[in-house]
Protein backbone atom coordinates (compact mmCIF):
# COMPACT_ATOMS: atom_id res chain seq x y z
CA UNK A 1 87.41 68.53 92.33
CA UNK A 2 87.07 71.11 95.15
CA UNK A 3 88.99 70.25 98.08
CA UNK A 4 87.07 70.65 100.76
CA UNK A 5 88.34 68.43 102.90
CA UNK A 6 91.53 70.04 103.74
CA UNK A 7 93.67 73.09 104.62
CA UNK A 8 96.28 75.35 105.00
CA UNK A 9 98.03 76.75 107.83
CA UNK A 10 99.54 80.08 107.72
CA UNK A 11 101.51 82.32 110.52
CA UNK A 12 101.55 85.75 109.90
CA UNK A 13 104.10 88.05 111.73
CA UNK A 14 104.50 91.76 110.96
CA UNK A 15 107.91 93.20 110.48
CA UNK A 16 109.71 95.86 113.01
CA UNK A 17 106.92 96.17 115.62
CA UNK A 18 107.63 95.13 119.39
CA UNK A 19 105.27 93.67 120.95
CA UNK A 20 105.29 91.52 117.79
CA UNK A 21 101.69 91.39 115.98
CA UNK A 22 100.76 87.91 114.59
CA UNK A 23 98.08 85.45 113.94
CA UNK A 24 97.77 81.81 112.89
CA UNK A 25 95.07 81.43 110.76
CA UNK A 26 93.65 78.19 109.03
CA UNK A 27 92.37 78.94 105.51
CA UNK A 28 89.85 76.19 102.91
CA UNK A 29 92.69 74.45 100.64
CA UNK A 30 91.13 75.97 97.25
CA UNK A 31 91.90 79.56 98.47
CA UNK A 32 93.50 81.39 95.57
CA UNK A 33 96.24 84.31 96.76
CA UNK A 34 93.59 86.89 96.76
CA UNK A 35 91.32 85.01 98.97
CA UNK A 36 94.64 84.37 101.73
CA UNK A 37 94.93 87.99 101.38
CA UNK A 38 91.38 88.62 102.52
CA UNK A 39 91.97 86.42 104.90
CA UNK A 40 95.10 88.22 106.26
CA UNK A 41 93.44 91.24 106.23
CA UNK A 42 90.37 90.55 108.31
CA UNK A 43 92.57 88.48 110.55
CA UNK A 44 95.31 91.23 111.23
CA UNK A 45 92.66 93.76 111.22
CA UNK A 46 93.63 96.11 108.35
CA UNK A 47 90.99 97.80 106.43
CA UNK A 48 91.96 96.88 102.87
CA UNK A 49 92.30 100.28 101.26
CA UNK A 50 96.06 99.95 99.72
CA UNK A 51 97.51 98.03 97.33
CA UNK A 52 99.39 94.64 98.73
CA UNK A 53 101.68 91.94 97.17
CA UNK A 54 103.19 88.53 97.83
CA UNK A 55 106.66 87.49 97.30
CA UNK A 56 107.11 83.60 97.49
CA UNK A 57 109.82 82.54 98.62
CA UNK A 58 112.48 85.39 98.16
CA UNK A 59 111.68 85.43 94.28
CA UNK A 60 110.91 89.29 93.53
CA UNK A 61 110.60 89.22 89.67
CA UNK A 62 107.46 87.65 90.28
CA UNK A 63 104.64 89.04 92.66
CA UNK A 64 100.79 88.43 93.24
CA UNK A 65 98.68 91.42 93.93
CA UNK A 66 96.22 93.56 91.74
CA UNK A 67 97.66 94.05 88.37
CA UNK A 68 98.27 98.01 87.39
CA UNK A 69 95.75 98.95 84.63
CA UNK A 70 98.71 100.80 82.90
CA UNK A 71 101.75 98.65 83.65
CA UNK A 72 103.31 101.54 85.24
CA UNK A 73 104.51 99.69 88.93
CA UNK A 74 105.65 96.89 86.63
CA UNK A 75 107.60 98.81 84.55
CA UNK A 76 109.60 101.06 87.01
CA UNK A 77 110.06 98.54 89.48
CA UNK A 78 110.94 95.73 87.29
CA UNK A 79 108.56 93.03 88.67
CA UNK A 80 105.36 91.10 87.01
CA UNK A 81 102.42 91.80 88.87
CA UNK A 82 100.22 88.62 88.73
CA UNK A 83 96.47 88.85 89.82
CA UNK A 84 96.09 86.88 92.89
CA UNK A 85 92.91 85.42 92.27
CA UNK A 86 94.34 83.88 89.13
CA UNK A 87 96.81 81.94 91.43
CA UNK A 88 95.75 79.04 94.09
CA UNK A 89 97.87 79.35 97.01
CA UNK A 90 98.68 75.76 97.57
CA UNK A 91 100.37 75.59 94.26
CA UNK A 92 102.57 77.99 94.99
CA UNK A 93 103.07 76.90 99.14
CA UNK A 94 104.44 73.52 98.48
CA UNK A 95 105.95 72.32 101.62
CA UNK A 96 106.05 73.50 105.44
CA UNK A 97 108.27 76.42 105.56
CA UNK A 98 107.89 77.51 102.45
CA UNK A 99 107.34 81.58 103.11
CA UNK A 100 106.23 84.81 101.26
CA UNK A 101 106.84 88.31 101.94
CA UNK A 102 103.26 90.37 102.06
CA UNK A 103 103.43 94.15 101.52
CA UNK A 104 100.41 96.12 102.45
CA UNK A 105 100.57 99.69 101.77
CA UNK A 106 103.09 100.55 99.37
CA UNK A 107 103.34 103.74 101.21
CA UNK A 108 103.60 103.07 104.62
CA UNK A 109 105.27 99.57 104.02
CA UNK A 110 104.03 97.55 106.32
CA UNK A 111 105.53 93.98 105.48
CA UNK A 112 104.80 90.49 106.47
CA UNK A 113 106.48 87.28 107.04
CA UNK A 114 103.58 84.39 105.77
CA UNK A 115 105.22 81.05 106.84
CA UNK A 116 103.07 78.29 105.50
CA UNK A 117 102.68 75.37 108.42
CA UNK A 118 101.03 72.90 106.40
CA UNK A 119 98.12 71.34 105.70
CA UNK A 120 95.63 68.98 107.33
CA UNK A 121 92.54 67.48 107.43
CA UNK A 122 89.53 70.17 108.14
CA UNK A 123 87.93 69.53 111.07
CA UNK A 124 83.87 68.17 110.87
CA UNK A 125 81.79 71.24 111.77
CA UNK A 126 84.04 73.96 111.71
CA UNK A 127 83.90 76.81 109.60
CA UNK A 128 87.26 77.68 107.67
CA UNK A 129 88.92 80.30 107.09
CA UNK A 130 89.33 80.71 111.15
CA UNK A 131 92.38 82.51 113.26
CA UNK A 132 93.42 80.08 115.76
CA UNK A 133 96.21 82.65 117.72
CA UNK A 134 97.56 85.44 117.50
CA UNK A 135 98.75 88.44 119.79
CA UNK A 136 98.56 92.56 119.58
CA UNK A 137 96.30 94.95 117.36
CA UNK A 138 97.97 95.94 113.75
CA UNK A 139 98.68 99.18 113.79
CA UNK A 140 96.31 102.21 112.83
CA UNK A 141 95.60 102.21 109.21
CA UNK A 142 97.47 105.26 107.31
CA UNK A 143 99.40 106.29 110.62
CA UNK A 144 102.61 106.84 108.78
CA UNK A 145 104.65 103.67 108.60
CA UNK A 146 106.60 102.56 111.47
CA UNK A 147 107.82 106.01 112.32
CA UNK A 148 104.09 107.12 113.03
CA UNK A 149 103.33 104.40 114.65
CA UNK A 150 106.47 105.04 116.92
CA UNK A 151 104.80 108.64 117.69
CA UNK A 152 101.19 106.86 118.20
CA UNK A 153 103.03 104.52 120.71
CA UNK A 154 105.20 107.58 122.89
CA UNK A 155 101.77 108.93 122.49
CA UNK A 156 99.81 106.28 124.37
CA UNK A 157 103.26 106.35 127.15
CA UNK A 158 103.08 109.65 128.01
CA UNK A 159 99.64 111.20 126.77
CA UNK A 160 100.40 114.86 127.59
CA UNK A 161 100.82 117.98 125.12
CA UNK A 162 98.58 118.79 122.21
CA UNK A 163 100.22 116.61 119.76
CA UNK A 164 99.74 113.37 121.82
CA UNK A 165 96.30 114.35 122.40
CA UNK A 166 95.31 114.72 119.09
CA UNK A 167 97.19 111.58 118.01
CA UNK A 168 94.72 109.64 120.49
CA UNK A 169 91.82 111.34 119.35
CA UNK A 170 92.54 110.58 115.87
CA UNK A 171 93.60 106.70 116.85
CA UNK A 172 90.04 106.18 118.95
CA UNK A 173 88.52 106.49 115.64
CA UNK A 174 87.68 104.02 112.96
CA UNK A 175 91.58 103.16 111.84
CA UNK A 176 91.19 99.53 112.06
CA UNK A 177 89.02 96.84 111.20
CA UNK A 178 88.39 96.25 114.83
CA UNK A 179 88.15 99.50 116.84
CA UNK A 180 88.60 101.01 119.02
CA UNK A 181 92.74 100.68 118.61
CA UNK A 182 94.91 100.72 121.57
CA UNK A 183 98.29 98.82 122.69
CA UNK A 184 97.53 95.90 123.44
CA UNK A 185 94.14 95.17 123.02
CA UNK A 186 93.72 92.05 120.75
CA UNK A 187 90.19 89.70 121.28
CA UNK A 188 90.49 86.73 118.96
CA UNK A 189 86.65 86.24 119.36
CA UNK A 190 86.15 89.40 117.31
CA UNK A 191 87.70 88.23 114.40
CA UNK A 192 85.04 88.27 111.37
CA UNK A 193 86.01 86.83 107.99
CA UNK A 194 84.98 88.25 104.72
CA UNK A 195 83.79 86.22 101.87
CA UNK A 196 86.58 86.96 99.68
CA UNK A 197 84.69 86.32 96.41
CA UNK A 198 82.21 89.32 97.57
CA UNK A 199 84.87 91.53 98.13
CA UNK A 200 86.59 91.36 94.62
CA UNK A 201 83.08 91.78 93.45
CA UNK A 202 82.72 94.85 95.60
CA UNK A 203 86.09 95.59 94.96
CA UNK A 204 86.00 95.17 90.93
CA UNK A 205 82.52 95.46 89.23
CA UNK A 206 82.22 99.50 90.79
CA UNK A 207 84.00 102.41 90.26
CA UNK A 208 85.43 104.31 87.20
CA UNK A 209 88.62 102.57 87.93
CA UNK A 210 87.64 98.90 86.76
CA UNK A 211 90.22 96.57 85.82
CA UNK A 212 90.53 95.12 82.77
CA UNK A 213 89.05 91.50 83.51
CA UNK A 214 86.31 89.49 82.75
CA UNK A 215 82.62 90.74 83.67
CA UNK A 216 81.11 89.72 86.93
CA UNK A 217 79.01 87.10 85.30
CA UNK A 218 81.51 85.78 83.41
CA UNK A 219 83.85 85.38 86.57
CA UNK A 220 85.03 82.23 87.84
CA UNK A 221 87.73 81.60 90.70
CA UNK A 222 90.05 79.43 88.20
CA UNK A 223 91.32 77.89 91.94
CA UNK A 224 87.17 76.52 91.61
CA UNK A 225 87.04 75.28 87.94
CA UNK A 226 88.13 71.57 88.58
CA UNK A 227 84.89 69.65 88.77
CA UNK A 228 82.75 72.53 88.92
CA UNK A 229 79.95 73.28 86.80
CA UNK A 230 77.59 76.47 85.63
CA UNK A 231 75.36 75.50 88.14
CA UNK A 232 77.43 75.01 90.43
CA UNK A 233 78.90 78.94 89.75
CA UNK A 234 75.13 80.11 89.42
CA UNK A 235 74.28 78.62 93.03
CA UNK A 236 77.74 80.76 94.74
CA UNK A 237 76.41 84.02 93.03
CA UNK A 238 72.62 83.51 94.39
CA UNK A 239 74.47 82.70 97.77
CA UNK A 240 76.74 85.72 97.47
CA UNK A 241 73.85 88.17 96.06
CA UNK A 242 71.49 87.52 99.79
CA UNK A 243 74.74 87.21 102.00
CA UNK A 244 75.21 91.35 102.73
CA UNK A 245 73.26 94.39 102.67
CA UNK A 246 71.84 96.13 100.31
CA UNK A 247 69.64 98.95 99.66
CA UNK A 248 68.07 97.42 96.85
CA UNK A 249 66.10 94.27 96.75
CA UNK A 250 67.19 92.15 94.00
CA UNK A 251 63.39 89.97 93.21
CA UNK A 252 65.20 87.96 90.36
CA UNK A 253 67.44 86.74 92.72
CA UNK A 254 64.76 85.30 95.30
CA UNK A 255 62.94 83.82 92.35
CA UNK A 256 65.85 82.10 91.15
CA UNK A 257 66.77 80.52 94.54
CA UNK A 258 62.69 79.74 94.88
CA UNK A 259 62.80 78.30 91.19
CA UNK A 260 65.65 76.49 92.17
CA UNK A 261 64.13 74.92 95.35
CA UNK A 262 65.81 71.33 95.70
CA UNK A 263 68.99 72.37 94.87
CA UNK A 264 69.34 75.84 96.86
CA UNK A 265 67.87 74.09 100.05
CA UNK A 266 71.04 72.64 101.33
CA UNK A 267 72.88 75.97 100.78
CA UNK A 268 70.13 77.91 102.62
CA UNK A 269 70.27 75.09 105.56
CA UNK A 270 74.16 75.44 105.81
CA UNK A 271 73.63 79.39 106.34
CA UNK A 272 71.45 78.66 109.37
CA UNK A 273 73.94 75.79 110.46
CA UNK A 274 76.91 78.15 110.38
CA UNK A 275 75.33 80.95 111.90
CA UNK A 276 74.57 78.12 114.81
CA UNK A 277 77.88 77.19 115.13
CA UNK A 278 79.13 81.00 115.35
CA UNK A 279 76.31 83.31 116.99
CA UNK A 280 78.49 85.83 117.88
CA UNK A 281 80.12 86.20 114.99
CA UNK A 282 77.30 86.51 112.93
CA UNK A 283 75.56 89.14 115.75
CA UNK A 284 78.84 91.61 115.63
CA UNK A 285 78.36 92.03 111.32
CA UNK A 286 75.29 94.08 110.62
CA UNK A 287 76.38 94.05 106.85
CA UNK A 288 75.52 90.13 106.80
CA UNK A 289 71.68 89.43 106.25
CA UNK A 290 72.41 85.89 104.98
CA UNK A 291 70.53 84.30 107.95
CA UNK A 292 67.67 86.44 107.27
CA UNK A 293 66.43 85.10 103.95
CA UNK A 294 67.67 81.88 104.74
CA UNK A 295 65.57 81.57 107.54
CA UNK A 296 62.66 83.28 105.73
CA UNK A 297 62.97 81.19 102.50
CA UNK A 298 63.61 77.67 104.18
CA UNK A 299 59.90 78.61 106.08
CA UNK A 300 58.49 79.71 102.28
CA UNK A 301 59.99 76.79 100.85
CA UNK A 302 58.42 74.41 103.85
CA UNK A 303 62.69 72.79 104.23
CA UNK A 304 61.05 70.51 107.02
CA UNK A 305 65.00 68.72 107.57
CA UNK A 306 66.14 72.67 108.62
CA UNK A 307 63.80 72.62 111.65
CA UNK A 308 66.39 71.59 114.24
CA UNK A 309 68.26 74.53 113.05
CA UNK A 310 65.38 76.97 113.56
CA UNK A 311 64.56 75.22 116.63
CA UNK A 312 68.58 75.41 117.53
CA UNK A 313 68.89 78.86 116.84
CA UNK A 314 66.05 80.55 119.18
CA UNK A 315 67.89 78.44 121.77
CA UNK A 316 70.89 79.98 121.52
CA UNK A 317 71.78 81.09 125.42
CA UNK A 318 71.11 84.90 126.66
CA UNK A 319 69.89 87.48 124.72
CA UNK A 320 71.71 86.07 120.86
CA UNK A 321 69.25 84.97 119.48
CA UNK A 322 67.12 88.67 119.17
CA UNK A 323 70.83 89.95 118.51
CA UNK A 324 70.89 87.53 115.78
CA UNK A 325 67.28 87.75 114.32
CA UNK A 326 66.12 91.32 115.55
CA UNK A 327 62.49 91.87 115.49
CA UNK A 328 62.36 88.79 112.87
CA UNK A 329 62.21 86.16 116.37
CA UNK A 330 58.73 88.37 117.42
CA UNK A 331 57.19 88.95 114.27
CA UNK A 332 58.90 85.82 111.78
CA UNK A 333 59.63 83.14 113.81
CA UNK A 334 56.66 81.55 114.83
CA UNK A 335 55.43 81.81 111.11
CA UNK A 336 58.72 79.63 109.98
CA UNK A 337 58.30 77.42 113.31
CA UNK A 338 55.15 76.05 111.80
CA UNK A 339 56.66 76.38 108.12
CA UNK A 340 58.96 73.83 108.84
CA UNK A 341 58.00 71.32 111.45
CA UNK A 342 56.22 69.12 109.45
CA UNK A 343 53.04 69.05 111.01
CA UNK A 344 55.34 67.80 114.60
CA UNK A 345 55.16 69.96 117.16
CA UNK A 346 57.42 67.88 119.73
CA UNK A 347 60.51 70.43 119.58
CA UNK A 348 58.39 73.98 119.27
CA UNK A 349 56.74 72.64 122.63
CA UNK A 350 60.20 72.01 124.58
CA UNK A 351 61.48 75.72 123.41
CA UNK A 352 57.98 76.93 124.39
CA UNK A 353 59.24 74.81 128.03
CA UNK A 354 62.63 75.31 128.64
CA UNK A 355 63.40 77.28 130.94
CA UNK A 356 67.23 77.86 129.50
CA UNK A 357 66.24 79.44 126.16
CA UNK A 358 65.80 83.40 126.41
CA UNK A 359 61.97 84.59 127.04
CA UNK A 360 62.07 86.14 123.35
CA UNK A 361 62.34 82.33 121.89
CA UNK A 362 60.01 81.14 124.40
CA UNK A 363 57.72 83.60 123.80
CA UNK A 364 57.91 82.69 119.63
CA UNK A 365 57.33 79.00 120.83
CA UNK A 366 54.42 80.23 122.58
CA UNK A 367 52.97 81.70 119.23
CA UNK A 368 53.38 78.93 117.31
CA UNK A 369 51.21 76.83 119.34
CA UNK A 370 48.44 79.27 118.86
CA UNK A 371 48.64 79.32 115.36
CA UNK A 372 49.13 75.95 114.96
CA UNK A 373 45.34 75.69 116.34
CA UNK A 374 44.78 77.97 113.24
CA UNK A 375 46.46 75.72 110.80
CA UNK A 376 44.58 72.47 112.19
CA UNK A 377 47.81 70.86 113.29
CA UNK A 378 46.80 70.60 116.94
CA UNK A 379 43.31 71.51 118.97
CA UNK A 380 41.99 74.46 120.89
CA UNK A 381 42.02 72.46 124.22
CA UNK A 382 45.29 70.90 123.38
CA UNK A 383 47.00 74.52 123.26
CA UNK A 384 44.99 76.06 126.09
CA UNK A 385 45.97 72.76 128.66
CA UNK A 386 49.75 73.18 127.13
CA UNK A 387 49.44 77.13 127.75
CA UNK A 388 48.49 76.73 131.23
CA UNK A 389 50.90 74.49 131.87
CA UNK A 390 53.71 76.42 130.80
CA UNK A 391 52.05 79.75 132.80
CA UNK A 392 51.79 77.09 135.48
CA UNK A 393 55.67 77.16 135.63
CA UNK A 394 56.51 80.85 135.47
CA UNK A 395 57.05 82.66 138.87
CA UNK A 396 58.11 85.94 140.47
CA UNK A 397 61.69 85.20 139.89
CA UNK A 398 61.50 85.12 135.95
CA UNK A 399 60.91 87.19 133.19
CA UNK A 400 57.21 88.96 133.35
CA UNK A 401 57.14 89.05 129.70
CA UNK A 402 56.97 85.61 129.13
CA UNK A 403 53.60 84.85 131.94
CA UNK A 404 52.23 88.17 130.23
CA UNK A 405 52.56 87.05 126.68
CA UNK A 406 50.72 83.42 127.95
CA UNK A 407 48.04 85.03 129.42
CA UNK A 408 47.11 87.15 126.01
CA UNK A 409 47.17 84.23 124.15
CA UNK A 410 44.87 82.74 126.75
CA UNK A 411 42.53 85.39 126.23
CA UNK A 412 43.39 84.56 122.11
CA UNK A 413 41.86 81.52 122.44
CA UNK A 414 39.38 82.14 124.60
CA UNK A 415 40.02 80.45 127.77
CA UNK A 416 37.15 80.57 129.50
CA UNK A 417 37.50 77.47 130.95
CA UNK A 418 41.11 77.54 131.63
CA UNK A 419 40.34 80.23 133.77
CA UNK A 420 41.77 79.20 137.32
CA UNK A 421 45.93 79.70 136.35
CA UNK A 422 45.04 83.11 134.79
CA UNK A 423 43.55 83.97 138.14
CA UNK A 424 46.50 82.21 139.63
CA UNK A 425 49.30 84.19 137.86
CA UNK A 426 47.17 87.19 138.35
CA UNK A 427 47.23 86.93 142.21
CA UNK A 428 50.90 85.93 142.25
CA UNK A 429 52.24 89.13 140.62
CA UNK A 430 53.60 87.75 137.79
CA UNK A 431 51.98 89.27 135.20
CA UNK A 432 53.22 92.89 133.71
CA UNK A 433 49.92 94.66 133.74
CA UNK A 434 50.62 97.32 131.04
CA UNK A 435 50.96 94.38 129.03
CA UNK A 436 47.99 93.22 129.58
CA UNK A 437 46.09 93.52 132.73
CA UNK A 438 42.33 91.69 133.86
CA UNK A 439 40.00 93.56 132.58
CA UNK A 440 41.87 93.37 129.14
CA UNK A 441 42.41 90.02 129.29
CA UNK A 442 38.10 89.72 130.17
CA UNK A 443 37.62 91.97 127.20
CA UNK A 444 38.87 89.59 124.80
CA UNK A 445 37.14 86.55 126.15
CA UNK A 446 34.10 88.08 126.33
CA UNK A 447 34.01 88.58 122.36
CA UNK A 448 32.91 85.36 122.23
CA UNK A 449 34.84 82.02 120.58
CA UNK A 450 34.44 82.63 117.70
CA UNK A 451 35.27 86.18 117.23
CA UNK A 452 38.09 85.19 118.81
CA UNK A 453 39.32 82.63 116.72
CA UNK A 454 38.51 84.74 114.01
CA UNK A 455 40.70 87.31 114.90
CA UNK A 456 43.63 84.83 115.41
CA UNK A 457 43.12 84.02 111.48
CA UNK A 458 43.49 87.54 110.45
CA UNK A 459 46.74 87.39 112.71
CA UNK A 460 48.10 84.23 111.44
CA UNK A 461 47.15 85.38 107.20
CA UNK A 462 48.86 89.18 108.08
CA UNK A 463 52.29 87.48 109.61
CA UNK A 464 52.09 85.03 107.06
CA UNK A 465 52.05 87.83 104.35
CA UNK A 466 52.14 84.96 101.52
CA UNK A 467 54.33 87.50 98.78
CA UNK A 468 57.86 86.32 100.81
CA UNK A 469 59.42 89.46 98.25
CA UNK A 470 57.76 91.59 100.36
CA UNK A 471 58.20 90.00 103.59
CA UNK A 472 61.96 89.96 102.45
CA UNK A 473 62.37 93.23 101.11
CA UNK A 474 60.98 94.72 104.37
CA UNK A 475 63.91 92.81 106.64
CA UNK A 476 66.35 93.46 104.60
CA UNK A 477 66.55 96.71 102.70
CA UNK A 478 64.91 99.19 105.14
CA UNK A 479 66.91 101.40 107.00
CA UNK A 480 66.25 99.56 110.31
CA UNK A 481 65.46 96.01 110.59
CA UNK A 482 62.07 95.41 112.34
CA UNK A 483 58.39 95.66 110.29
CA UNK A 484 55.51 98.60 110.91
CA UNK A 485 54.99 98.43 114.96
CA UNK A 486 50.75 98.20 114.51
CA UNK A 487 51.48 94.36 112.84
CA UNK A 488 52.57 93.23 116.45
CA UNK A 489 49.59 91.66 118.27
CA UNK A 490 50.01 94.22 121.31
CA UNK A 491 50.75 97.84 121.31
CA UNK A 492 52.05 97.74 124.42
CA UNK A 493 54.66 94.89 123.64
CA UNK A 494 58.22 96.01 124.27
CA UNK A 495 60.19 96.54 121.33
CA UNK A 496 63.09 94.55 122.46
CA UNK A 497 64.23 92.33 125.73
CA UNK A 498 65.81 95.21 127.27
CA UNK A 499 63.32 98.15 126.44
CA UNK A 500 63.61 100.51 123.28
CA UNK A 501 66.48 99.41 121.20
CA UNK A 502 69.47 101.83 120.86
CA UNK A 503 69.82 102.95 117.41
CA UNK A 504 72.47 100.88 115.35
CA UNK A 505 75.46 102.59 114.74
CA UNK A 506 75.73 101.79 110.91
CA UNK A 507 79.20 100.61 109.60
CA UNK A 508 80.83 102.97 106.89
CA UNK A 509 83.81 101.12 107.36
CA UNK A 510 83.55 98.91 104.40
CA UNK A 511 82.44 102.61 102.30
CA UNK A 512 85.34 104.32 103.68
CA UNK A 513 87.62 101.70 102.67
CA UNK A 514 86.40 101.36 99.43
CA UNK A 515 86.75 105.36 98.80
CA UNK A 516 90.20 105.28 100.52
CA UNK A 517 91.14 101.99 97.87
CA UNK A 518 90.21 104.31 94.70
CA UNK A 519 92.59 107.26 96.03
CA UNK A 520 95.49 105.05 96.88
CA UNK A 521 95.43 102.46 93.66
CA UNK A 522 98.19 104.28 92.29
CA UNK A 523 100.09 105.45 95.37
């Protein structure tokens, strides 16, 4: 069986640098050597682009690392190369103290002490691997060993001359996995872990210089066979296939996971759950869109039990959860509020209330109500009374958006005899009138009821967009995240909390690692 129940403790210290650079990190016991390597890698903050191997406990003549296609490290250095992923690493770390040297970069030489601490019980509702210390920035990738990195540091001392200068330029750049690099600066909360199964696929099923090794879909982690099934192999690969971006939407995929409702469920649930648990890990990767079709598929697939999650996440504090969700918590959320609560609309009214949860949740709490007059789950009257009560509570002191976006849907539901707290929010100043001012807002109502209504259908069937491949597809393989701007209910709504969203600086770290990888495999 999988043993998810426990772990392994690792410190990690690098070799010949002062201040020493080292992290204690906590990895899942079925990690095979190629996964702790991941793991060491995203936790130091190297890029991954070299070759690496571990030595276990002084014993040379045997190593785990990527094999050599042609045999040629093995044979002039007189040492088996085992692949690491062939190799669980608590067969090979026995007992506390048992240690390996790592080598990363077999040109530079940076080398590692890996002492193993033990294991222990993993802890209910954390997410493993995790770093639980550590101190100092690795150094730049491919600065030259430790005699560059000497240089980088006199550099950083005493910054004048061309030489120094240009070493700073050159270190301010992308050289480590979390930039930008300078003495000293080490944030623990930055710390993003890769799924190390996706990066051997990255890593091995590309590239003119593939491996010798079984094909992608005939790949299993052996440190996964016990008590695992085909199923259980098929469910990790839909997982892996919608965790990271893509350009190209994979439909088979999505139909599989839909196909596979009762079973994928859980998985999709545990996405949202983990990205609840770790907001601002999930908000610092742009490359991971696995909360985006889990949160659209659990609404497709009506996952009632994952409501507290939805309801959890657009109640995340500040501004996370639009750094989380993007445009998805204007345009999606409301849609999957309704999706998934079952016909109870007890928790979409208290985030519609609470005056804790950012105005962009709020707001989608808001919607929901309105469309859940739509869907027949609750009344016209019972939404307008719950509307006014909430506009009821805004004042001068809180967000205008929020009062604003109220009084539209007012108008949305024709409230012409709600009337009075329209007229009361008007006269207080509360209401952002290139939102929507009065004689908007009298526009509307004056359509009559039933255009009105009407027009909310035509809202609620256009967000609802019932082919979820293209509601998917749109998220997550367009250059931007966010959906055609004439689909939002207003034209005048704000594109983001804060006003016109910066453009997002796109990550070719991964890329550049990848292309550096291909040109150093036989260094």
């Amino acid at each position: 069986m999988i043993d998810n129940e426990r772990i392994l403790r690792f410190l990690v210290r690098l070799h010949a640098v002062e201040p020493q650079v080292w992290r204690r990190i906590e990895v899942p016991a079925w990690y095979s050597m190629w996964d702790l390597h991941v793991a060491i890698q995203d936790a130091m903050g190297w890029l991954d682009c070299h070759l690496h191997a571990f030595s276990i406990n002084g014993d040379r003549s045997v190593q785990y690392g990527i094999p050599d296609d042609d045999g040629m490290y093995e044979s002039e250095m007189g040492i088996r190369m085992e692949p690491g992923w062939m190799h669980d690493a608590a067969s090979l770390f026995l007992e506390s103290g048992d240690t390996a040297l790592y080598e990363y970069d077999f040109g530079d030489c940076w080398w590692h002490d890996v002492i193993f601490e033990g294991s222990a019980k993993a802890e209910t509702g954390i997410s493993y691997p995790r770093c639980t210390g550590g101190a100092e920035p690795c150094p730049p990738e491919d600065c030259g060993g430790i005699g560059g990195f000497g240089q980088l540091l006199a550099a950083y001392a005493n910054p004048r001359g061309r030489e120094a200068r240009d070493l700073l330029e050159w270190a301010s750049g992308d050289v480590t996995r979390y930039s930008p690099w300078q003495p000293g600066l080490f944030d623990i909360d930055e710390i993003i872990f890769d799924d190390p199964r996706h990066r051997w696929r990255v890593e091995f099923t590309e590239g003119e210089d593939e491996p010798s090794m079984k094909s992608d879909e005939e790949f299993l982690y052996p440190s996964l066979l016990n008590g695992r099934t085909a199923e259980d192999d098929l469910i990790d690969r839909l997982i892996d296939a919608i965790s990271y971006k893509s350009d190209i939407y994979d439909r088979e995929v999505v139909e599989e996971i839909i196909l596979r409702r009762d079973v994928m469920a859980p998985h999709l649930v545990e996405i949202l759950v983990d990205t609840l648990q770790y907001p601002e890990v999930v908000a610092k990767d742009p490359t991971f869109l696995g909360h985006f079709y889990a949160l659209l598929l659990i609404g497709h697939l009506r996952v009632t039990h994952a409501h507290a999650a939805v309801i959890g996440l657009a109640s995340l504090p500040l501004d996370l959860p639009y750094r989380i969700f993007d445009d998805i918590l204007i345009m999606e959320y409301p849609v999957v509020l309704l999706q998934t609560c079952g016909g109870d609309l007890a928790f979409i009214r208290h985030l519609a209330l609470n005056p804790a949860v950012d105005v962009w949740g709020r707001t989608a709490g808001v919607d929901a109500m309105v469309f859940a007059v739509v869907l027949g789950i609750c009344s016209r009257e019972e939404a307008l009374a719950f509307l006014s009560s909430v506009l009821d509570r805004c004042d001068a002191a809180g967000d205008s958006l929020l009062p604003s976006h109220i009084v539209y849907r007012l108008a949305c539901l024709h409230a012409e005899e709600f009337i009075d707290p329209v007229e009361r929010a008007f006269a207080a100043g509360i209401i952002d009138e290139t939102y929507i001012d009065r004689e908007r807002f009298d526009g509307i109502v004056e359509q009559g009821r039933d255009s009105c209504l009407d027009a909310l259908r035509e809202e609620w069937d256009r967000l609802e967009a019932h082919d979820i491949h293209a509601r998917l597809e749109g998220w997550t393989c367009s250059g931007e995240i966010g959906l055609p701007a004439q689909t939002h209910p207003l034209d005048a709504t704000p594109a983001s909390p804060t006003g016109p969203k910066p453009a997002k600086k796109k990550n070719h770290r991964r890329q550049q690692a990848k292309q550096s990888r291909k040109k150093n495999r036989k260094k």
